[in-house]
N, C-alpha and C. Protein backbone atom coordinates (compact mmCIF):
# COMPACT_ATOMS: atom_id res chain seq x y z
N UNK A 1 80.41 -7.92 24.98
CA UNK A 1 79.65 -6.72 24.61
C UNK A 1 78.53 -7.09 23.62
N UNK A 2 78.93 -7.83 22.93
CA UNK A 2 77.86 -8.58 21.60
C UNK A 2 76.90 -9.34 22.04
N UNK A 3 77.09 -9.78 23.30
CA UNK A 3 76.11 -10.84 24.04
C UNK A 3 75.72 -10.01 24.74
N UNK A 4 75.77 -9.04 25.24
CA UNK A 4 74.91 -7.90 25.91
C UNK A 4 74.14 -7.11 25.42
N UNK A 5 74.49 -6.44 24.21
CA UNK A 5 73.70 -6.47 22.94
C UNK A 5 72.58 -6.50 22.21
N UNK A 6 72.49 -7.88 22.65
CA UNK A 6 71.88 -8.89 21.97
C UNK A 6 70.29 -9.49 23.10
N UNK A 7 71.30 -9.71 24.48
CA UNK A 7 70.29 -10.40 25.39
C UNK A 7 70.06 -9.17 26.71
N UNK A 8 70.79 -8.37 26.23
CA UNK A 8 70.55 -6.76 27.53
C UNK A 8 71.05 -7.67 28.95
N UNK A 9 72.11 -8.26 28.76
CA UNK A 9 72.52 -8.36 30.19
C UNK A 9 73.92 -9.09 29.34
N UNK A 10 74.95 -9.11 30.44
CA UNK A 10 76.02 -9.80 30.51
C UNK A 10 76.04 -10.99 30.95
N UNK A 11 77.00 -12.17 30.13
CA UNK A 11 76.98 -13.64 30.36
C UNK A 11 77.11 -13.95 31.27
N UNK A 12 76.34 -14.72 32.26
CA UNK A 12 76.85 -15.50 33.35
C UNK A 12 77.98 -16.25 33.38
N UNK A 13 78.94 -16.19 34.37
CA UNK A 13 80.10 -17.15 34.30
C UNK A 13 79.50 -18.66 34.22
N UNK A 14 80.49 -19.49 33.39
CA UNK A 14 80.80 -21.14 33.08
C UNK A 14 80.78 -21.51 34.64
N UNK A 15 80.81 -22.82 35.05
CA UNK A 15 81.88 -23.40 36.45
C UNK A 15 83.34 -24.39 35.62
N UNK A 16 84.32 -23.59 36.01
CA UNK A 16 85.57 -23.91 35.59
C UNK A 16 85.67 -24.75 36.36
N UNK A 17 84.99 -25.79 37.27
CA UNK A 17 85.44 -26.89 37.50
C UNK A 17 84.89 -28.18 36.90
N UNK A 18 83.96 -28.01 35.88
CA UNK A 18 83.37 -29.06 34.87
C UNK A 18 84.33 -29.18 34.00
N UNK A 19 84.57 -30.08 33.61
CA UNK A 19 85.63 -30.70 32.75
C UNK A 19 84.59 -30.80 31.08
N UNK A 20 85.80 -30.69 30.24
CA UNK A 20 84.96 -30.79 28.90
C UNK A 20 84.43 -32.00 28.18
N UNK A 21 83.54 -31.57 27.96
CA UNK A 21 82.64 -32.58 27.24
C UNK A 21 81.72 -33.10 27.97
N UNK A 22 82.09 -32.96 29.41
CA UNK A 22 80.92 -32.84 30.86
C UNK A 22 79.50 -31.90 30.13
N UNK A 23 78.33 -32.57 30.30
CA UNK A 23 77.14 -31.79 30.53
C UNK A 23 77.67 -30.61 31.19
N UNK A 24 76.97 -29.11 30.71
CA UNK A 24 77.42 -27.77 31.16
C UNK A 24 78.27 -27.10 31.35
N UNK A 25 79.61 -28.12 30.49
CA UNK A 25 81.18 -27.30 30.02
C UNK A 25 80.66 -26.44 29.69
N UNK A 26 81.05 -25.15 29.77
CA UNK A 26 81.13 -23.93 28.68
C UNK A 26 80.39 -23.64 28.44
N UNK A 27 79.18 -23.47 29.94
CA UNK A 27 77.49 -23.13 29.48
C UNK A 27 77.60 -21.83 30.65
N UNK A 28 76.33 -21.12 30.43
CA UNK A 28 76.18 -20.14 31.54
C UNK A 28 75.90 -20.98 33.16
N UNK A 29 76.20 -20.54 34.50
CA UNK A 29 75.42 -20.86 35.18
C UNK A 29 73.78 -20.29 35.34
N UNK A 30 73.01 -20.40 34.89
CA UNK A 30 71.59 -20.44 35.70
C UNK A 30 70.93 -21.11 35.62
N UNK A 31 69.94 -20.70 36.46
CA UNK A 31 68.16 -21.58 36.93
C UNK A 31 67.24 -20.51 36.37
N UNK A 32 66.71 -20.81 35.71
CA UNK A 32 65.14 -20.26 35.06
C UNK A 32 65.95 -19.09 34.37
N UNK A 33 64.97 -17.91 35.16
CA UNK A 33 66.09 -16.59 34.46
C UNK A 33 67.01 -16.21 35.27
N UNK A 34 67.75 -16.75 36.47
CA UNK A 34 67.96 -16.25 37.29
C UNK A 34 69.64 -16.79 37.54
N UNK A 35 70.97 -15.39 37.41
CA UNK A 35 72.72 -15.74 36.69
C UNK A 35 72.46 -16.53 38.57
N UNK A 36 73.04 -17.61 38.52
CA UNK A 36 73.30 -18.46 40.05
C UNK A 36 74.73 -18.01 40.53
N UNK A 37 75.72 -17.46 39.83
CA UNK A 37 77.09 -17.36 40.05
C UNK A 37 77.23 -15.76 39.59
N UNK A 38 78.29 -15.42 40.02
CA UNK A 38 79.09 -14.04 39.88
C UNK A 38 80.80 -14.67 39.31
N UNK A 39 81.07 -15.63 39.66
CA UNK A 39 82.49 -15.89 38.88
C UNK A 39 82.58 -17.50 38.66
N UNK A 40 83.63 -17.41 38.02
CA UNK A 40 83.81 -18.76 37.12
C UNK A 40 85.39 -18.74 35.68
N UNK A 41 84.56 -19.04 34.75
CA UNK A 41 85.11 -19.27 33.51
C UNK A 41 84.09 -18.39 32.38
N UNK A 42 85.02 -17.85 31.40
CA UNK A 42 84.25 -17.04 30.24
C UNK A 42 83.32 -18.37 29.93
N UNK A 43 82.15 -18.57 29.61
CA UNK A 43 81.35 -19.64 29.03
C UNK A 43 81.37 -19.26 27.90
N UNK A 44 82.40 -20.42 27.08
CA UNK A 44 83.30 -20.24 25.68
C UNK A 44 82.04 -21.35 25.30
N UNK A 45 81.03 -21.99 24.95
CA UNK A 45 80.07 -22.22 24.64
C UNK A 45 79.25 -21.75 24.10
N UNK A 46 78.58 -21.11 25.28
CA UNK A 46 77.28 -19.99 25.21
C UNK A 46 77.70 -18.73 24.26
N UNK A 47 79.03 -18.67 24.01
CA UNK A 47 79.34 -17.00 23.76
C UNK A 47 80.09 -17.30 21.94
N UNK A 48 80.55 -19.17 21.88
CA UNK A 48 81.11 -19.28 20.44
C UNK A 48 82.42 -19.11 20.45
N UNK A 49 83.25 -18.70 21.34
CA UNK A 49 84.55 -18.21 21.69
C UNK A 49 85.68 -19.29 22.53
N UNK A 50 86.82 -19.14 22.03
CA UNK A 50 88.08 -20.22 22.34
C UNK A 50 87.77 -20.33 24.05
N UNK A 51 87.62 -21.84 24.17
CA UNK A 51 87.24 -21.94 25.61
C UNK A 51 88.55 -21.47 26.47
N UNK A 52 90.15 -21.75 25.76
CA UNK A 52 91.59 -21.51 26.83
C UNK A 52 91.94 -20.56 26.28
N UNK A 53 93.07 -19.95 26.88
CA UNK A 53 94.39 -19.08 26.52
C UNK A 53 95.53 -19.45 25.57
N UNK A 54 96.19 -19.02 25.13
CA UNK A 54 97.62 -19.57 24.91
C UNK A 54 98.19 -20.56 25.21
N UNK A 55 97.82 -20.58 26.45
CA UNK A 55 98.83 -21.46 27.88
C UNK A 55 97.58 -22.87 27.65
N UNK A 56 96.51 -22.92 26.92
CA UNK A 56 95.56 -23.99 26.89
C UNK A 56 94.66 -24.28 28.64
N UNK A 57 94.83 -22.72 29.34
CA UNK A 57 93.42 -23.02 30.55
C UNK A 57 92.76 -21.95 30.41
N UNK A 58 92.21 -22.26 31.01
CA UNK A 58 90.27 -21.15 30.68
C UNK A 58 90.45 -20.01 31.22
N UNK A 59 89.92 -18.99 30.75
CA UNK A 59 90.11 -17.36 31.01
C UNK A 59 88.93 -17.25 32.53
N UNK A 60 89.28 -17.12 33.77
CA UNK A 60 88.89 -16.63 34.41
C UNK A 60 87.58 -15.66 34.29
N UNK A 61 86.47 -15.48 34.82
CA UNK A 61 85.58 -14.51 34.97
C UNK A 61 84.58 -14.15 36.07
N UNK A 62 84.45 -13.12 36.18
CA UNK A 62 83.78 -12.48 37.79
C UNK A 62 82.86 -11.70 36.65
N UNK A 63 81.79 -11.32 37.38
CA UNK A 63 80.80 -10.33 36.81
C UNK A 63 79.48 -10.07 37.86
N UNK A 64 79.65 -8.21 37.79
CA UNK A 64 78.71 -7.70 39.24
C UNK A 64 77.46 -8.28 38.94
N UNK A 65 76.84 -8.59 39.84
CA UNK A 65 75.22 -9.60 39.64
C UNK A 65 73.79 -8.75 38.87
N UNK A 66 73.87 -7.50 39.19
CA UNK A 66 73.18 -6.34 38.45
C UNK A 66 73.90 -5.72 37.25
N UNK A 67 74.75 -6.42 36.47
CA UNK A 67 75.29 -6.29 34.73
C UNK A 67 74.52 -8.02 34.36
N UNK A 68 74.60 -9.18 35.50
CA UNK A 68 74.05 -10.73 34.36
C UNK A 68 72.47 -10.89 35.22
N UNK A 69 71.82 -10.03 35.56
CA UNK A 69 70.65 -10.36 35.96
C UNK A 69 69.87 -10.48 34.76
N UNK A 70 68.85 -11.28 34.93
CA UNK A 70 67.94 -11.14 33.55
C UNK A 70 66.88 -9.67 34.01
N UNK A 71 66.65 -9.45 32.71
CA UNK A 71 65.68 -7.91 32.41
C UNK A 71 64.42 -8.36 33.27
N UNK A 72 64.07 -9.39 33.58
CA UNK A 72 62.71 -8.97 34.24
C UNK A 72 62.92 -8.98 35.78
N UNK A 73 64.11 -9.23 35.75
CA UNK A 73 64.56 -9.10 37.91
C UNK A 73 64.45 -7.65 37.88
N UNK A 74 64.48 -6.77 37.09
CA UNK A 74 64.42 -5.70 37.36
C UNK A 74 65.58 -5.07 38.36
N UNK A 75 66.92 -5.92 38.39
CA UNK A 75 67.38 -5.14 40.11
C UNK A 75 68.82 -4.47 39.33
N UNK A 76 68.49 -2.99 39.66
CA UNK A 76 69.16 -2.08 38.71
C UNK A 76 70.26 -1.65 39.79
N UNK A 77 70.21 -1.50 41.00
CA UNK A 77 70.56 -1.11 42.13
C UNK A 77 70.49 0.50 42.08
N UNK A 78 69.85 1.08 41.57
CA UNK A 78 69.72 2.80 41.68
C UNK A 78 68.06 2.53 41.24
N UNK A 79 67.60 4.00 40.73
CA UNK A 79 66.24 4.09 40.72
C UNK A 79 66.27 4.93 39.43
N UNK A 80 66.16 3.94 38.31
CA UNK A 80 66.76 4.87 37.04
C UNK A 80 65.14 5.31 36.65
N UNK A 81 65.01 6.41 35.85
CA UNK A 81 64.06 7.49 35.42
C UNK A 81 64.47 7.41 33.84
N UNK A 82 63.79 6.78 33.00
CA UNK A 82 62.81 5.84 32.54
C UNK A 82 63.45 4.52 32.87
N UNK A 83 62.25 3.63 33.69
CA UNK A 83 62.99 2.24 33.87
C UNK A 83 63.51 1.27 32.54
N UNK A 84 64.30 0.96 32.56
CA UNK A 84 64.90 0.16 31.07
C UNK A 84 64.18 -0.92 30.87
N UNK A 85 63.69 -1.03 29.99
CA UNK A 85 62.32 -2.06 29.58
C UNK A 85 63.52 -3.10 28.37
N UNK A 86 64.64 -2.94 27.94
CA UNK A 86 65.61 -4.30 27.64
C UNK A 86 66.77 -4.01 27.53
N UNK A 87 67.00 -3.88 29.29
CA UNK A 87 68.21 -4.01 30.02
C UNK A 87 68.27 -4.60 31.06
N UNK A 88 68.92 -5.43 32.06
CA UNK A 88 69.19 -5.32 33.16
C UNK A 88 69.68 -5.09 33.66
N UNK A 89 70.40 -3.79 33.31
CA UNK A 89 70.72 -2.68 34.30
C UNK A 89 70.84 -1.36 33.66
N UNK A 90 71.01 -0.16 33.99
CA UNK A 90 70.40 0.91 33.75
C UNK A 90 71.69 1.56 34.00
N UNK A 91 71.53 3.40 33.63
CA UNK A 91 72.41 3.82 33.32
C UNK A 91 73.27 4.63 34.58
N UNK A 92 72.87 4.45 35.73
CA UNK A 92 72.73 4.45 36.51
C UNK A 92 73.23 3.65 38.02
N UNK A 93 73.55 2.17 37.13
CA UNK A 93 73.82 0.89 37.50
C UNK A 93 75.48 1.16 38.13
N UNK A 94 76.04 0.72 38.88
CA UNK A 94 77.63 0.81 38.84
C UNK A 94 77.60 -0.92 39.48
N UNK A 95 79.06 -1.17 38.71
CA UNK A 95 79.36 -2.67 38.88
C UNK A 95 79.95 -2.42 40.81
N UNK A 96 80.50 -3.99 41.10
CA UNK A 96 80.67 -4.18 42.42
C UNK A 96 82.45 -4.92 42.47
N UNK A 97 83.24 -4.49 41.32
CA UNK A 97 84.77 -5.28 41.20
C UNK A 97 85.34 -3.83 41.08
N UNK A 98 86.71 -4.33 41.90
CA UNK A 98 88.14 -2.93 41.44
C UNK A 98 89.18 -3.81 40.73
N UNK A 99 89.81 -2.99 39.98
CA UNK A 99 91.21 -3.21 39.62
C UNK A 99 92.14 -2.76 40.02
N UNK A 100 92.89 -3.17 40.89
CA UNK A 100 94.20 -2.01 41.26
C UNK A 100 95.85 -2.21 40.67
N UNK A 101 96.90 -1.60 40.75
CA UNK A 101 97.84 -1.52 40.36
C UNK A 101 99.05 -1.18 41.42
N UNK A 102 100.64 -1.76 41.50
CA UNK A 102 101.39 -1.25 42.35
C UNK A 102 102.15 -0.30 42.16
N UNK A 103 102.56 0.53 42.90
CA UNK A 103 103.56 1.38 42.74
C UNK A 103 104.88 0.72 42.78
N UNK A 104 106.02 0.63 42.03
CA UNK A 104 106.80 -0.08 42.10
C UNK A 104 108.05 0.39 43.41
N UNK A 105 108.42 1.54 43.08
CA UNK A 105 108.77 1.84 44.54
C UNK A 105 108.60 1.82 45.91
N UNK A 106 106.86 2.01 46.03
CA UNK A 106 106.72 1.22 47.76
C UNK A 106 105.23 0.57 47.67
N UNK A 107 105.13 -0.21 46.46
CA UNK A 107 104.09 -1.21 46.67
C UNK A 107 102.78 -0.68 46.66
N UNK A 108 102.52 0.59 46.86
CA UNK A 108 101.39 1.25 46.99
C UNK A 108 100.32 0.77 46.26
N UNK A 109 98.96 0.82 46.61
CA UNK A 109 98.05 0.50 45.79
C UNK A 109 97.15 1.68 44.89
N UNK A 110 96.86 1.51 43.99
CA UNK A 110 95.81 2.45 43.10
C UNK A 110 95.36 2.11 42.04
N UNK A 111 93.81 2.47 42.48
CA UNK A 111 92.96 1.57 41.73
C UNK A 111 93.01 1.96 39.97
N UNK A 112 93.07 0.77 39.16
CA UNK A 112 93.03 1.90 37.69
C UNK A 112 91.34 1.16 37.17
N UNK A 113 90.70 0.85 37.86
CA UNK A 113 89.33 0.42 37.44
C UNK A 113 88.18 -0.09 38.58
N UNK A 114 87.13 1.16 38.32
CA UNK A 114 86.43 1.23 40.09
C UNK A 114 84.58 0.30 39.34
N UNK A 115 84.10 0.42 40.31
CA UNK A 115 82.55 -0.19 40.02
C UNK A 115 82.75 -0.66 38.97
N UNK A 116 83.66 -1.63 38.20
CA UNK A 116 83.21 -2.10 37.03
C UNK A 116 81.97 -3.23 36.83
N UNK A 117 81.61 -3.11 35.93
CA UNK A 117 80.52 -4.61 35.45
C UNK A 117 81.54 -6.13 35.48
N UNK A 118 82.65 -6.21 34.78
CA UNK A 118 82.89 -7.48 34.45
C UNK A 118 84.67 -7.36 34.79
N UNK A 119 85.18 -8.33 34.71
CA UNK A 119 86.92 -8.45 35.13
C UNK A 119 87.07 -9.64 34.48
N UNK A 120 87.78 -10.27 33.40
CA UNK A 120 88.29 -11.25 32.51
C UNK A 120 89.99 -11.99 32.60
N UNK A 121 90.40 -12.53 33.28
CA UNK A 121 91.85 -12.91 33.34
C UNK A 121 92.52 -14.09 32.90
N UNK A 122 93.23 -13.87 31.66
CA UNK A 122 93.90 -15.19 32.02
C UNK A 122 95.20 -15.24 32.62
N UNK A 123 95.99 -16.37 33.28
CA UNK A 123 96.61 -16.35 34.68
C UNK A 123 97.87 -16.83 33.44
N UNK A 124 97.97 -16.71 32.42
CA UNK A 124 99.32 -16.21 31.73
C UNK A 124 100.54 -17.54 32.29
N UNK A 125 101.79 -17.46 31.99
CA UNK A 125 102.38 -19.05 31.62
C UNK A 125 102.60 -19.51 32.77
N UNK A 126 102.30 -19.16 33.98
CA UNK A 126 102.68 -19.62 35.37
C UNK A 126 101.40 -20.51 35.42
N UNK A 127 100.06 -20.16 35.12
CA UNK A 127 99.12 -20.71 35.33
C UNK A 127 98.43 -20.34 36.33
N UNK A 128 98.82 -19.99 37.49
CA UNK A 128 98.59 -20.26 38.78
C UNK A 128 96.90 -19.33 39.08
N UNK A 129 96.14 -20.01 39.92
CA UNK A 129 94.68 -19.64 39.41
C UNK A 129 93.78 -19.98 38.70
N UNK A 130 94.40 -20.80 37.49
CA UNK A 130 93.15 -20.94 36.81
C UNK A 130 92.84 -22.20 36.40
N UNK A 131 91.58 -22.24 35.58
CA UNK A 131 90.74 -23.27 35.64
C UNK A 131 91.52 -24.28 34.78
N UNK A 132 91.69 -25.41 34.63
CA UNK A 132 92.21 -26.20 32.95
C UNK A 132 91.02 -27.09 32.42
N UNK A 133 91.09 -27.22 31.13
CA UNK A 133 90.05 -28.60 30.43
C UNK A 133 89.29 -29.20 31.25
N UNK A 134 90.56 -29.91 32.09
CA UNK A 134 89.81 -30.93 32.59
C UNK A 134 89.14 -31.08 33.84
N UNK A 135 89.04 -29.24 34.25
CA UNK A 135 88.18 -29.44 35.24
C UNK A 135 88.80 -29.20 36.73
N UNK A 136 88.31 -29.46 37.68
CA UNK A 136 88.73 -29.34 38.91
C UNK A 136 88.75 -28.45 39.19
N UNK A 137 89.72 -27.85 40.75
CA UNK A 137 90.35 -27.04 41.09
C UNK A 137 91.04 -26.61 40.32
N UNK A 138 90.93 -25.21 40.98
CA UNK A 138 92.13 -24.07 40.46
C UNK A 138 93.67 -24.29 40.41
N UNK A 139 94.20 -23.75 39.50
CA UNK A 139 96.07 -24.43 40.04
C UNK A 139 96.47 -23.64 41.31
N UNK A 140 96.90 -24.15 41.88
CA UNK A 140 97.68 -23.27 43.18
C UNK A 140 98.14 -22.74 42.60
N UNK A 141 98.43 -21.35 43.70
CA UNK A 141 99.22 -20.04 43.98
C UNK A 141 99.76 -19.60 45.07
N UNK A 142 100.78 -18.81 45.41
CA UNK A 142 101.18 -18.82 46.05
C UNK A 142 100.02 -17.78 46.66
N UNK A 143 100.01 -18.32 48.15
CA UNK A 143 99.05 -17.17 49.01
C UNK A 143 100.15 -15.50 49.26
N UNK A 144 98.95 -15.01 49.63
CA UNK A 144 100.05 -13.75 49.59
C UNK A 144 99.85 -12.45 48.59
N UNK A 145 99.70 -12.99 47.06
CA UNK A 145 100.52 -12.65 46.48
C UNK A 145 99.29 -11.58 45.39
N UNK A 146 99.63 -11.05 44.76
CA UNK A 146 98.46 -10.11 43.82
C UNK A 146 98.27 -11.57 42.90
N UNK A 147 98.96 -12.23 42.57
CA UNK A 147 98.16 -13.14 41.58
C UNK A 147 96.88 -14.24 42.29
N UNK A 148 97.44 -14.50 43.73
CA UNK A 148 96.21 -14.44 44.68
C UNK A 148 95.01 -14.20 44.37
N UNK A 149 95.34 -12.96 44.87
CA UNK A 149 94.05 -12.00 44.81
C UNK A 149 93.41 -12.02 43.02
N UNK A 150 94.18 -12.59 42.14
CA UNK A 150 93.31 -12.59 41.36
C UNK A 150 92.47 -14.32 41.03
N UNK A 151 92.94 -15.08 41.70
CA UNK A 151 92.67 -16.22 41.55
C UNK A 151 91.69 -16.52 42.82
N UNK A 152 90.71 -15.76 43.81
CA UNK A 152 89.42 -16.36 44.12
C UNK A 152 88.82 -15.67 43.90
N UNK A 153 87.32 -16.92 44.40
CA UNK A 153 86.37 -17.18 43.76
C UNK A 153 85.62 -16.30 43.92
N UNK A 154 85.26 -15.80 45.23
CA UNK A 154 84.19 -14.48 45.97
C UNK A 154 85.09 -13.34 45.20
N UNK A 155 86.49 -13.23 44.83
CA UNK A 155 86.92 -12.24 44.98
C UNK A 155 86.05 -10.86 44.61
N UNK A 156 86.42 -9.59 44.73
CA UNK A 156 86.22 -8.62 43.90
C UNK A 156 87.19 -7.63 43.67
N UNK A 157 88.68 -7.42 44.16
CA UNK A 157 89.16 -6.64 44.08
C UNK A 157 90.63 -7.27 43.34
N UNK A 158 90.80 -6.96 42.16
CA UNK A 158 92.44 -7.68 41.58
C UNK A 158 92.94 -6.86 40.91
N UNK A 159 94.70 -7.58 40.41
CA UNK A 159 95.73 -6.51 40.38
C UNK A 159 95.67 -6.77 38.60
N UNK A 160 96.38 -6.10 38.65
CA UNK A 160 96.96 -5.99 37.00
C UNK A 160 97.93 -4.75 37.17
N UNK A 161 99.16 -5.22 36.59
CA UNK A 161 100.52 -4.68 36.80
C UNK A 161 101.64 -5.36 35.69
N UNK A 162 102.69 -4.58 35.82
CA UNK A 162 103.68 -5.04 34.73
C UNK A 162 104.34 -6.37 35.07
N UNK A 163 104.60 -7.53 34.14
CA UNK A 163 105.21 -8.38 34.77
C UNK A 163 106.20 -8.57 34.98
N UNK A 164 106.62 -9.34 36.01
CA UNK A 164 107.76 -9.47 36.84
C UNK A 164 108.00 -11.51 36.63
N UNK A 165 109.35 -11.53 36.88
CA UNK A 165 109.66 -12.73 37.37
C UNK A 165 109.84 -13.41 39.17
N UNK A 166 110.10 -14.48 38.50
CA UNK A 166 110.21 -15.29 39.95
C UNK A 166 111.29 -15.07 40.60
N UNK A 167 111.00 -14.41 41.80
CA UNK A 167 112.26 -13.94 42.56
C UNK A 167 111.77 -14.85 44.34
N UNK A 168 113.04 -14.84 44.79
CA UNK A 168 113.03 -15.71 46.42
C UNK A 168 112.74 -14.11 46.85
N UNK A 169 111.65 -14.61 48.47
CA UNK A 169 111.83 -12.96 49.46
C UNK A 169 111.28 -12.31 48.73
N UNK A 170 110.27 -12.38 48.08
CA UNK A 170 109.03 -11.39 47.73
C UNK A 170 108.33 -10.90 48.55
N UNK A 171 107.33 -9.79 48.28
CA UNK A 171 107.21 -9.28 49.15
C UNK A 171 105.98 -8.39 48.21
N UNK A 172 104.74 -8.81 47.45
CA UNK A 172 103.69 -7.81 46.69
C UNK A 172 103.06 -6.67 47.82
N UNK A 173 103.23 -6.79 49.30
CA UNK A 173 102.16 -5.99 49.62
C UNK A 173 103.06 -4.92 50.14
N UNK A 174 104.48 -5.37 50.90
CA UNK A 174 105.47 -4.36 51.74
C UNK A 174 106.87 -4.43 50.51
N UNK A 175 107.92 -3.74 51.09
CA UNK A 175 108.74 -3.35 50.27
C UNK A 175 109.61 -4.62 50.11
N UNK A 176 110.52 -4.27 48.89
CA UNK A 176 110.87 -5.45 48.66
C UNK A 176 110.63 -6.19 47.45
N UNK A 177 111.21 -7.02 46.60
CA UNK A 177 110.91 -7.35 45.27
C UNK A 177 109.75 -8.05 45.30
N UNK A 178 109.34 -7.53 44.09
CA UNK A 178 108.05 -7.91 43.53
C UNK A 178 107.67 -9.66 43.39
N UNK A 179 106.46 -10.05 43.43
CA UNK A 179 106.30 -11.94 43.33
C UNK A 179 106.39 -11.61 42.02
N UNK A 180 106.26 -12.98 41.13
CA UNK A 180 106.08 -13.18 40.13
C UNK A 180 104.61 -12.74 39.76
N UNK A 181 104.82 -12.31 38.43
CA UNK A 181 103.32 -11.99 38.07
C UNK A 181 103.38 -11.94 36.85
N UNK A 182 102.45 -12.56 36.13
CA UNK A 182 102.06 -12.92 34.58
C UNK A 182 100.76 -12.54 34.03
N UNK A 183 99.66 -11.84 35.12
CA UNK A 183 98.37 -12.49 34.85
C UNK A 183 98.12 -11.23 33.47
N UNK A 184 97.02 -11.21 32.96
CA UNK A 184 96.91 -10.72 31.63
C UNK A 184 95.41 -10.01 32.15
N UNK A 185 94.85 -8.99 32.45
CA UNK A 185 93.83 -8.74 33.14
C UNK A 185 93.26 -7.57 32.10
N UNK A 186 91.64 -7.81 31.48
CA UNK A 186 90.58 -6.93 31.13
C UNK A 186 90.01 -6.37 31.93
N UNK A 187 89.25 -5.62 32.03
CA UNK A 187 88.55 -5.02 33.14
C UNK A 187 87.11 -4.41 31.26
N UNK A 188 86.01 -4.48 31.75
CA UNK A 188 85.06 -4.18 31.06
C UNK A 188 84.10 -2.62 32.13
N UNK A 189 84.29 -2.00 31.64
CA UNK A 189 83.89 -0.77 32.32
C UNK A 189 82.41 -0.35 32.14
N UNK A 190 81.81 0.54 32.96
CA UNK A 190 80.37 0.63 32.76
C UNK A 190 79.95 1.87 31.86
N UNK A 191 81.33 2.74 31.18
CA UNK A 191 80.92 3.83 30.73
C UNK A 191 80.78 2.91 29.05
N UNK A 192 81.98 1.86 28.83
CA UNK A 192 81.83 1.35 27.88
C UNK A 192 80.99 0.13 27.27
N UNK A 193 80.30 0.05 28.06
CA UNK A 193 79.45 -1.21 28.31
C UNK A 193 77.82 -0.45 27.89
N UNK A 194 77.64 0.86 28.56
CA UNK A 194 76.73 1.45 28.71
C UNK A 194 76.38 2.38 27.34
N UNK A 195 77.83 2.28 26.80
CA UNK A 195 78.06 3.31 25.69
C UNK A 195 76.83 2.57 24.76
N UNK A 196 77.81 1.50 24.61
CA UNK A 196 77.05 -0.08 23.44
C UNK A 196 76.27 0.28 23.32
N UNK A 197 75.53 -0.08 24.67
CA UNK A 197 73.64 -0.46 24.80
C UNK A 197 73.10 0.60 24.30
N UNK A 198 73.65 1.83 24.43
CA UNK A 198 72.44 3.04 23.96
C UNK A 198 72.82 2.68 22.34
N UNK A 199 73.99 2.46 21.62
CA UNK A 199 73.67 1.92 20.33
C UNK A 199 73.00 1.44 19.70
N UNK A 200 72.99 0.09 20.71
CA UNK A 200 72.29 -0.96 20.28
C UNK A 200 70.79 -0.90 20.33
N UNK A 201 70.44 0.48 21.27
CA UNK A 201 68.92 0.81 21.80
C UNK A 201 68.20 0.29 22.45
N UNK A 202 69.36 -0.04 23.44
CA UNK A 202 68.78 -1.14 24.88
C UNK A 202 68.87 -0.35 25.94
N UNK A 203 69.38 0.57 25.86
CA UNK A 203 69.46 1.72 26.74
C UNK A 203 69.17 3.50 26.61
N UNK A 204 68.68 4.21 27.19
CA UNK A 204 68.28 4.31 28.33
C UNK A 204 66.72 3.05 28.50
């Protein structure tokens, strides 16, 4: 929120597969003014902030491309009335990620966070999903599973739910006990994101 603030757009994701101390650990991705990525790693660099979790791997991050555009792309995706002269995006703007949640009785889905700007996760003591230090690939996960769905890369749609343990014969989408799930999930919203900026007088 402080880096939005500050530069009227939201941080471009890190690439959580640079290892530290690598040229462009813990930097934004872009070229000129222009965010190259929508997900990654929080860029604990650029932002001054603990590059891991608890668990010591990197907090996951996705972010809609019209919240990290720079202010002079102008691409607001609506047609806001006065155009925002230091923002890149407007009030008007809605992000492109959901959050959803299960019903524990029959698995059901419902969303508790729609068009957001940004989604932040760390993948909590299982690990599974996320980036570490030193780089690489993601840790495996089991396919299948809501912690899945929060661990790729294109994704846009992830869970956040109460956690559960490791049980045999899971079953996250049909009935049946729940997978394991640990993940620890923010969701950054556009009413509160939007709130800021008119504070800060970056918005309207």
């Amino acid at each position: 929120m402080g880096f939005a603030q500050a530069n009227g757009r939201l941080p471009c994701p890190a690439d959580g597969t640079v290892a530290v101390g690598v040229a462009g650990a813990g930097t934004e991705q872009v070229s000129g003014t222009v965010c190259t990525a929508a997900f990654g790693t929080v860029p604990w660099v650029t932002l001054g902030v603990p590059e891991t979790d608890g668990w010591n791997r990197r907090f996951s991050y996705w972010v809609s491309p019209v919240f990290s555009d720079a202010i002079s792309l102008n691409t607001f995706g609506c047609a806001p009335t006065p155009t925002p002269m230091q923002s890149s995006f407007a009030l008007c703007s809605l992000g492109t990620l959901t959050v959803n949640t299960r019903k524990e009785s029959d698995h059901s889905v419902t969303a508790v966070g729609l068009v957001l700007p940004a989604v932040i996760i760390s993948h909590g003591k299982n690990g599974f999903g996320a980036y570490t230090p030193g780089g690489g690939p993601r840790r495996a996960v089991p396919a299948g599973t809501d912690e899945a769905a929060n661990a790729t890369d294109a994704g846009t749609t992830f869970f956040s739910r109460t956690p559960t343990p490791s049980v045999s014969g899971c079953n996250d989408a049909a009935a049946g006990p729940f997978c394991e799930f640990d993940d620890i999930v923010m969701m950054i919203s556009s009413s509160a994101l939007i709130a800021r900026m008119v504070a800060a007088g970056r918005l309207p």
